[in-house]
N, C-alpha and C. Protein backbone atom coordinates (compact mmCIF):
# COMPACT_ATOMS: atom_id res chain seq x y z
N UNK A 1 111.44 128.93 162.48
CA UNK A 1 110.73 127.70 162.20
C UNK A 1 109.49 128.02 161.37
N UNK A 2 109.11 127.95 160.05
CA UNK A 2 108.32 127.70 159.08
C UNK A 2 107.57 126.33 159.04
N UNK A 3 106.37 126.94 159.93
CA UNK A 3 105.26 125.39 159.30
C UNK A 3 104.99 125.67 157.89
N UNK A 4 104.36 124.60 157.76
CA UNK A 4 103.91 124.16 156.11
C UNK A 4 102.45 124.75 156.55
N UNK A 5 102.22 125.47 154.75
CA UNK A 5 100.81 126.16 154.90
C UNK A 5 99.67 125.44 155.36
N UNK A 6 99.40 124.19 155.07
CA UNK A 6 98.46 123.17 155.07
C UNK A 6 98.39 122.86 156.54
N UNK A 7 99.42 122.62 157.46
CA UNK A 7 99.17 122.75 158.60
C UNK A 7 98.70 123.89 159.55
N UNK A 8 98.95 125.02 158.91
CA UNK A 8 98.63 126.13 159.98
C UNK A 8 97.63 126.50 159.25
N UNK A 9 96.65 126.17 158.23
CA UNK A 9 95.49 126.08 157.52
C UNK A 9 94.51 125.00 158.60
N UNK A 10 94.86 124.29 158.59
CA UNK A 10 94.12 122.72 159.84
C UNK A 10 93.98 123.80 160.82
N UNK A 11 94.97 124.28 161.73
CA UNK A 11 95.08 124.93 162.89
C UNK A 11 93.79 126.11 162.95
N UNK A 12 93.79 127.38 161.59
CA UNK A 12 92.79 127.98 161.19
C UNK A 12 91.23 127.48 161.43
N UNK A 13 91.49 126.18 160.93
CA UNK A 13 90.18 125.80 159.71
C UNK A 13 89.60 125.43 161.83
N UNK A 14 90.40 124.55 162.49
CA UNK A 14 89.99 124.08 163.76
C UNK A 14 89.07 124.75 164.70
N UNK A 15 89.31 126.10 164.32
CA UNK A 15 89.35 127.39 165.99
C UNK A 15 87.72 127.67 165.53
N UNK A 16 87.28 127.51 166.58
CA UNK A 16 85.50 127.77 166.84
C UNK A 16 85.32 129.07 167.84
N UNK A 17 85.14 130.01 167.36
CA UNK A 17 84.83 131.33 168.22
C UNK A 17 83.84 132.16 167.08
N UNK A 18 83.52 132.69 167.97
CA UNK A 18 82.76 134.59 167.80
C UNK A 18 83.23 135.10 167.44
N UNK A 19 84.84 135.39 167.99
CA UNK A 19 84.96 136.22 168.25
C UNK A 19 85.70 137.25 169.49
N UNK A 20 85.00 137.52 169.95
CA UNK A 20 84.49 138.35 171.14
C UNK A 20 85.79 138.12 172.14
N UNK A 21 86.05 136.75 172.46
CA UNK A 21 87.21 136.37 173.27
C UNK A 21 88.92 137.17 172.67
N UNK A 22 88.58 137.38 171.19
CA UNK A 22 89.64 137.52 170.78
C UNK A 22 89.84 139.36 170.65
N UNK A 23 88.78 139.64 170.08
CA UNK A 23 88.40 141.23 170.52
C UNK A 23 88.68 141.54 171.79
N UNK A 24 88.34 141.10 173.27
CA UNK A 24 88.51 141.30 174.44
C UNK A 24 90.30 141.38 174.57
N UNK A 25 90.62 140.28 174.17
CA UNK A 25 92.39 140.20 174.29
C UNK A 25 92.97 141.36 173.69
N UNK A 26 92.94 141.24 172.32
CA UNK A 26 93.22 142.07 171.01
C UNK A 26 92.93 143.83 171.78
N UNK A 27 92.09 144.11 172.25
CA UNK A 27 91.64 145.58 171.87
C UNK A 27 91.42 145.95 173.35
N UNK A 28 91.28 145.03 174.26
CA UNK A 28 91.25 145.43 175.47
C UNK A 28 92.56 145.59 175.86
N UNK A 29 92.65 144.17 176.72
CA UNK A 29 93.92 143.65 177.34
C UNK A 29 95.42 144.03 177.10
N UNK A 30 95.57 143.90 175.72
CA UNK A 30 96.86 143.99 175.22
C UNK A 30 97.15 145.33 175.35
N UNK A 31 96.86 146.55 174.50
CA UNK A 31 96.87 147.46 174.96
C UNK A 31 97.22 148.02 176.55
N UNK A 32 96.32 147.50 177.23
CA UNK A 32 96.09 147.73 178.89
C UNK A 32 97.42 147.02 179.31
N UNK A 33 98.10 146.08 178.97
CA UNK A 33 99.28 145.38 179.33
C UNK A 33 100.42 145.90 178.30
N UNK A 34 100.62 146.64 176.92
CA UNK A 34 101.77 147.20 176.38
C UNK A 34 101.68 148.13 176.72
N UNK A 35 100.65 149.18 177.15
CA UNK A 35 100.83 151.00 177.50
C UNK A 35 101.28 151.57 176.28
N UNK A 36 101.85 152.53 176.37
CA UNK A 36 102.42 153.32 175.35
C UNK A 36 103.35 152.52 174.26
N UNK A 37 103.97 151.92 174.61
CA UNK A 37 104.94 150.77 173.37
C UNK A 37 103.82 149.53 172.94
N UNK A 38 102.61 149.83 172.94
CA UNK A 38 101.54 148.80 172.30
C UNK A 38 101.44 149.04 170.85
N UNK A 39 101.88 150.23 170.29
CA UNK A 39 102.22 150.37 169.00
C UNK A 39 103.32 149.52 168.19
N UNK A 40 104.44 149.71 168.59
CA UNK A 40 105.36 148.56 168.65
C UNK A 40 105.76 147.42 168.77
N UNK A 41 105.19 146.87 170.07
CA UNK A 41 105.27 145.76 170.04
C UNK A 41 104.14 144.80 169.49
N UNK A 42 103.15 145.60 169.23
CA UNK A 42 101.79 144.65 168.08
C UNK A 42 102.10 144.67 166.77
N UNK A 43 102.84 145.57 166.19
CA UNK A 43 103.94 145.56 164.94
C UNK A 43 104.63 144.33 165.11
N UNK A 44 105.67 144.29 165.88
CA UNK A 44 106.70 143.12 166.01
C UNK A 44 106.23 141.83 166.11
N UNK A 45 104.71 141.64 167.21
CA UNK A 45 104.37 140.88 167.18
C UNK A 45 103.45 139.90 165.57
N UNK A 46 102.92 141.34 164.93
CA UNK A 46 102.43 141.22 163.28
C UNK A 46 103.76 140.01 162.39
N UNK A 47 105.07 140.21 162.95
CA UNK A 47 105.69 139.93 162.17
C UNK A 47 105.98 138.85 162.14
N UNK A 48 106.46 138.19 163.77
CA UNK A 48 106.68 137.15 164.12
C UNK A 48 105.46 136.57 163.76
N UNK A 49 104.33 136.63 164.01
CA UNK A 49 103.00 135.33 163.61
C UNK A 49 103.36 134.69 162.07
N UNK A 50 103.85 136.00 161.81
CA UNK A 50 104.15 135.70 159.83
C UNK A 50 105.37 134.94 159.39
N UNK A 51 106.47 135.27 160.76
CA UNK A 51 107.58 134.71 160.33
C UNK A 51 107.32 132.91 160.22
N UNK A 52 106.70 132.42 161.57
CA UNK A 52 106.29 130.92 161.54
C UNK A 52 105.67 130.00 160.31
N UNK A 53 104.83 131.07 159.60
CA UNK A 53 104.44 130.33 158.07
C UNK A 53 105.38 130.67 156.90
N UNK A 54 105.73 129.70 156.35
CA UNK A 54 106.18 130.21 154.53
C UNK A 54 105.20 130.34 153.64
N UNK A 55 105.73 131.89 152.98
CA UNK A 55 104.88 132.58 152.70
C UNK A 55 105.27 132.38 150.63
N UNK A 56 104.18 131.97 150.01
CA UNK A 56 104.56 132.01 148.77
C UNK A 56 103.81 132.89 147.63
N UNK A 57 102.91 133.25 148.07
CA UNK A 57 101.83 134.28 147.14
C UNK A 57 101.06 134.73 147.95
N UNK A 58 100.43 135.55 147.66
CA UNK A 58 99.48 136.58 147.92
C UNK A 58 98.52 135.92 148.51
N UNK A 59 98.25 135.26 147.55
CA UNK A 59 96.64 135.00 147.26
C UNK A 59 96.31 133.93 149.23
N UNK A 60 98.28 133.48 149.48
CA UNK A 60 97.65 132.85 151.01
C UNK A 60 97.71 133.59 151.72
N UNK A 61 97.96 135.12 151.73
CA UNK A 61 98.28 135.96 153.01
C UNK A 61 96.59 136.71 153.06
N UNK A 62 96.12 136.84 152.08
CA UNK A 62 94.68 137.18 151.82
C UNK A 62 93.82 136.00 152.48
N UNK A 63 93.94 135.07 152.14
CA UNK A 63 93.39 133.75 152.81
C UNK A 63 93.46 133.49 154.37
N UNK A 64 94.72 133.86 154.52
CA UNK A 64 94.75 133.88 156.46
C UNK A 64 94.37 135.10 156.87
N UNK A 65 94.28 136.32 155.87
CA UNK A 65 93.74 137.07 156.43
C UNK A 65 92.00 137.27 157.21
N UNK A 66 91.46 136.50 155.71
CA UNK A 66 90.04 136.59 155.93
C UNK A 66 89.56 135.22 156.88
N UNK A 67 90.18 134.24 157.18
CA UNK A 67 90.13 133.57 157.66
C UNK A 67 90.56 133.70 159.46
N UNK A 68 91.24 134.52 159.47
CA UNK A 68 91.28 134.83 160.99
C UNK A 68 90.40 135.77 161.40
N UNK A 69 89.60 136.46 160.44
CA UNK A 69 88.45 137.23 160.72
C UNK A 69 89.36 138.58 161.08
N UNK A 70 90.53 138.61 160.27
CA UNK A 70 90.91 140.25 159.82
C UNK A 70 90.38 141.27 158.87
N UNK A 71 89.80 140.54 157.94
CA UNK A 71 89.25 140.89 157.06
C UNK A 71 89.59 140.97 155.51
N UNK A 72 89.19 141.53 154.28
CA UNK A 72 89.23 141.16 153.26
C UNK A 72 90.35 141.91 152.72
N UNK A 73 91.45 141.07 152.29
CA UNK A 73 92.67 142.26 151.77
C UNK A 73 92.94 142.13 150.23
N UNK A 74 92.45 143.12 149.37
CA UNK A 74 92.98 143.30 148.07
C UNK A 74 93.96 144.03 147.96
N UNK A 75 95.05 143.47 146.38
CA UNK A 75 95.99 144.36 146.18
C UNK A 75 95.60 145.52 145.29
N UNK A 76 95.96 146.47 145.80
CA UNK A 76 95.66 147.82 144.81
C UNK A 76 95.85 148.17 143.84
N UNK A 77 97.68 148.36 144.06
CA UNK A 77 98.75 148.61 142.73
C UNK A 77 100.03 148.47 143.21
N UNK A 78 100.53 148.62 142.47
CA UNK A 78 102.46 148.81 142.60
C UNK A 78 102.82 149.92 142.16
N UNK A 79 103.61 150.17 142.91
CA UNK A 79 104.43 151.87 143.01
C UNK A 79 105.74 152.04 142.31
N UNK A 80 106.52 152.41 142.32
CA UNK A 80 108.20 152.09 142.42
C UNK A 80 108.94 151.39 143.13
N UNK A 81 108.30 152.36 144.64
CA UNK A 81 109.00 151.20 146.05
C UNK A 81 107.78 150.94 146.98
N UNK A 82 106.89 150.45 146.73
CA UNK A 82 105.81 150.44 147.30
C UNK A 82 104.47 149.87 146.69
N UNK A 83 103.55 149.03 147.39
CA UNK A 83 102.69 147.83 147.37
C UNK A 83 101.69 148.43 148.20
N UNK A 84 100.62 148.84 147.41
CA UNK A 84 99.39 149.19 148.50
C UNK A 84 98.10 148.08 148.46
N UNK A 85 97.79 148.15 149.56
CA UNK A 85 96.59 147.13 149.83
C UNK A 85 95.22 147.53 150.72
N UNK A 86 94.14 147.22 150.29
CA UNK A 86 93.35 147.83 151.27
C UNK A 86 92.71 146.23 151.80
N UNK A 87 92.35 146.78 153.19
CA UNK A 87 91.50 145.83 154.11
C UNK A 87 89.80 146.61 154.30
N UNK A 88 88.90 145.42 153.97
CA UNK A 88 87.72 146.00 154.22
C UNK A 88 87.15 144.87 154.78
N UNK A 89 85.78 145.37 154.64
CA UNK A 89 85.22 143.81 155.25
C UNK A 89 84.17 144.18 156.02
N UNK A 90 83.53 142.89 156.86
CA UNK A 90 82.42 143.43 158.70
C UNK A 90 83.09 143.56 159.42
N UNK A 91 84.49 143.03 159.59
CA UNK A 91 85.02 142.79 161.07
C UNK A 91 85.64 144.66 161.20
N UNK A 92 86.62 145.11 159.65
CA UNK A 92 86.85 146.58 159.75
C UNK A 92 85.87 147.39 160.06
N UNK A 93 84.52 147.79 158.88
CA UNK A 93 83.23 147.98 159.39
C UNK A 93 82.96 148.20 160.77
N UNK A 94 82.69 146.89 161.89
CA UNK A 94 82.77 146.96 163.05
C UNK A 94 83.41 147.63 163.45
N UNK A 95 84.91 147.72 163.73
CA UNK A 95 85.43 148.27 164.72
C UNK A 95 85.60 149.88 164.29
N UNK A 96 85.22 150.02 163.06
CA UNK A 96 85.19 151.70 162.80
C UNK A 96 83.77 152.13 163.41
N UNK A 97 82.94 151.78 163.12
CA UNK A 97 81.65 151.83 164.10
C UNK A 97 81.29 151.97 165.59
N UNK A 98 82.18 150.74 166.26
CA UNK A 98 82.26 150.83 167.57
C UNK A 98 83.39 151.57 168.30
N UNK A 99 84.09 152.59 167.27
CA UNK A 99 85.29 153.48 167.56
C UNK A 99 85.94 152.24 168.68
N UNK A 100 86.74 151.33 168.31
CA UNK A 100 87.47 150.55 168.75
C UNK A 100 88.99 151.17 168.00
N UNK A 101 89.52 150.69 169.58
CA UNK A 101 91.12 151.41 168.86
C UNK A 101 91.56 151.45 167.63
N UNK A 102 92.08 152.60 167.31
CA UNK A 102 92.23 152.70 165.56
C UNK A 102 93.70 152.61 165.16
N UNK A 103 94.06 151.31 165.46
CA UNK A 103 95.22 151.12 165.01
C UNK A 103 95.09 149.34 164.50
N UNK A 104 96.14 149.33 163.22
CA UNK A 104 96.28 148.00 162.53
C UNK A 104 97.66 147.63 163.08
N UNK A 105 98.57 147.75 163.55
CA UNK A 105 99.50 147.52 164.13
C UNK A 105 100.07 146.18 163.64
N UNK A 106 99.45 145.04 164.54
CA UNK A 106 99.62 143.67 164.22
C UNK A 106 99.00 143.25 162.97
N UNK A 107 97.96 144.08 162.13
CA UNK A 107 98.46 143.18 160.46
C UNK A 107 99.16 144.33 159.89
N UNK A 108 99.38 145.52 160.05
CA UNK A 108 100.58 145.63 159.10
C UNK A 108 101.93 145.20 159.85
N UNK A 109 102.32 144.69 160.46
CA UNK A 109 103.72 143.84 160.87
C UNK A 109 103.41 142.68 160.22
N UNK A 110 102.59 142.13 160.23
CA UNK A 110 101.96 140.47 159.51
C UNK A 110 102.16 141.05 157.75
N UNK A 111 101.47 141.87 157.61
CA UNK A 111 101.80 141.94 155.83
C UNK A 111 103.19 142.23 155.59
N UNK A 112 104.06 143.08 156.29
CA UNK A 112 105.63 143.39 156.22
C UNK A 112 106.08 142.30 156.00
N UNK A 113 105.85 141.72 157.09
CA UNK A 113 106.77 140.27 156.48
C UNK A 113 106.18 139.04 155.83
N UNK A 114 105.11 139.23 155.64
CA UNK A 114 104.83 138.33 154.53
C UNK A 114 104.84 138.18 153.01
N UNK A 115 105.01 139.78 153.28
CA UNK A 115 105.40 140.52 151.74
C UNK A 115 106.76 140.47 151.53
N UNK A 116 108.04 140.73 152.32
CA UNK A 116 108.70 140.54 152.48
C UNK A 116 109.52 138.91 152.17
N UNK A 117 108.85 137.77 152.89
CA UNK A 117 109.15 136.49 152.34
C UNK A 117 108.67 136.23 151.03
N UNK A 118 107.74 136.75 150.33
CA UNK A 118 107.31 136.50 148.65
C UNK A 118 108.52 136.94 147.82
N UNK A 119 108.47 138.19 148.33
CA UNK A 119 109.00 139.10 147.16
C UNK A 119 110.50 139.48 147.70
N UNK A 120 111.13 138.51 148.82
CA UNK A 120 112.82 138.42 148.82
C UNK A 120 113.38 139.98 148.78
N UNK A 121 112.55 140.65 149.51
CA UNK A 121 113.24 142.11 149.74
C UNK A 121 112.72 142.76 151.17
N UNK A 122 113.46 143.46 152.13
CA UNK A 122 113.17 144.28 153.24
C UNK A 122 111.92 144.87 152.95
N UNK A 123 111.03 145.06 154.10
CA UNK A 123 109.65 145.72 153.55
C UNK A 123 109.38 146.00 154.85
N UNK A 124 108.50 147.75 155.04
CA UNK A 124 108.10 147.77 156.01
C UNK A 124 106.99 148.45 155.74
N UNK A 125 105.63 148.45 156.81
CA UNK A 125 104.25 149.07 156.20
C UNK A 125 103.77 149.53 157.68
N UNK A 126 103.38 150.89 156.80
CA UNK A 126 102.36 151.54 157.40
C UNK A 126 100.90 151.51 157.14
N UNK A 127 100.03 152.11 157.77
CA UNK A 127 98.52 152.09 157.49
C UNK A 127 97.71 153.28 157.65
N UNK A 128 96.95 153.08 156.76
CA UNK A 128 96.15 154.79 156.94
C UNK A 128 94.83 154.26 156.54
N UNK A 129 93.61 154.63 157.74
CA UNK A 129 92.71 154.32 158.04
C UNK A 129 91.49 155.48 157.29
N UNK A 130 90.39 154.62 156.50
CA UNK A 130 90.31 155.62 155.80
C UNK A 130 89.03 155.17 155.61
N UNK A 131 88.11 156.01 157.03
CA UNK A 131 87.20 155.79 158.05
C UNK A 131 85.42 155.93 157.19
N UNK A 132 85.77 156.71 156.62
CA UNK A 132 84.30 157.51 155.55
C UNK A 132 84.19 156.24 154.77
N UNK A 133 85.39 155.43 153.77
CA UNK A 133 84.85 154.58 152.73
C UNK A 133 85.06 153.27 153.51
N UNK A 134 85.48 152.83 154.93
CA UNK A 134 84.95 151.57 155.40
C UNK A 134 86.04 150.93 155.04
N UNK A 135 87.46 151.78 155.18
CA UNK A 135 88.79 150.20 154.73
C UNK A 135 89.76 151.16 154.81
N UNK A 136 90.80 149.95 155.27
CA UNK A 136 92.29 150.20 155.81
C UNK A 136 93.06 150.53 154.62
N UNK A 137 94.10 151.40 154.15
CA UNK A 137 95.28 151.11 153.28
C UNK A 137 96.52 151.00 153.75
N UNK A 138 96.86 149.69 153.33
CA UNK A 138 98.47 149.59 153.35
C UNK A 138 99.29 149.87 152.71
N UNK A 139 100.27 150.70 153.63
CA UNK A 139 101.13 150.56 152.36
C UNK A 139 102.69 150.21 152.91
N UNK A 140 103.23 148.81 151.67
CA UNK A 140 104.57 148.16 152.08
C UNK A 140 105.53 148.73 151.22
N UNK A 141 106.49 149.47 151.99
CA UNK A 141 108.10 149.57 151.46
C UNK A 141 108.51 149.28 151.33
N UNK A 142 109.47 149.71 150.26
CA UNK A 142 111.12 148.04 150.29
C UNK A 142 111.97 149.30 149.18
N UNK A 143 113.30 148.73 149.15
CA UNK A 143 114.22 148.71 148.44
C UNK A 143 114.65 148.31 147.78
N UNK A 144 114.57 148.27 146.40
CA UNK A 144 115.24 146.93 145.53
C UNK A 144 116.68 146.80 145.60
């Protein structure tokens, strides 16, 4: 089921927080409730959030990014088989600071498949955290 962007934009634009509630869930809890398969299943879960919107350019997966207070995602370059992106921002900043778990898990499953619905090809991404200059790199696979 694919909402329309404009609605899950309303839904965005609605949510009044800090923060803090969502950090507590996110970086505490979840973890403390996946154990060891919290790698995995915050991947899977990355994907499904993405599967619910249709995804048509970039420029909206950057938009929900910074808007959910993930932070700022530019595209880098293009590879052969591969799409790199870095995430920076306060919210990354922060949690490299407060040595908060160092894993992107749930947005690179969210960029997999959002990259994936643009660009009509299998894609899967990893991340490499790249702590000294203050930002995430992604990077999405595929096959043509």
């Amino acid at each position: 089921m694919h909402q329309n962007l404009n609605q899950t934009d309303q839904v965005v634009e609605k949510l009044q927080t800090t923060g803090s509630g969502y950090d507590l869930l996110r970086y505490v809890c979840l973890p403390d409730l996946l154990g060891k398969d919290a790698n995995t299943i915050l991947y899977v879960m990355g994907r499904n959030i993405a599967k619910q919107i249709k995804w048509e350019t970039f420029d909206q997966v950057a938009d929900f990014f910074y808007k959910t207070g993930w932070g700022s995602l530019t595209s880098v370059k293009e590879k052969r088989r591969e799409y790199i992106f870095q995430l920076s921002g306060s919210s990354v900043t922060q949690r490299m600071k407060a040595d908060i778990i160092e894993d992107y898990r749930l947005e690179s499953g969210f960029l997999a498949e959002a990259i994936q619905q643009i660009k009509g090809i299998q894609c899967e991404c990893t991340e490499e955290i790249k702590e000294r200059k203050n930002f995430v790199e992604f990077h999405v696979l595929y096959n043509k």
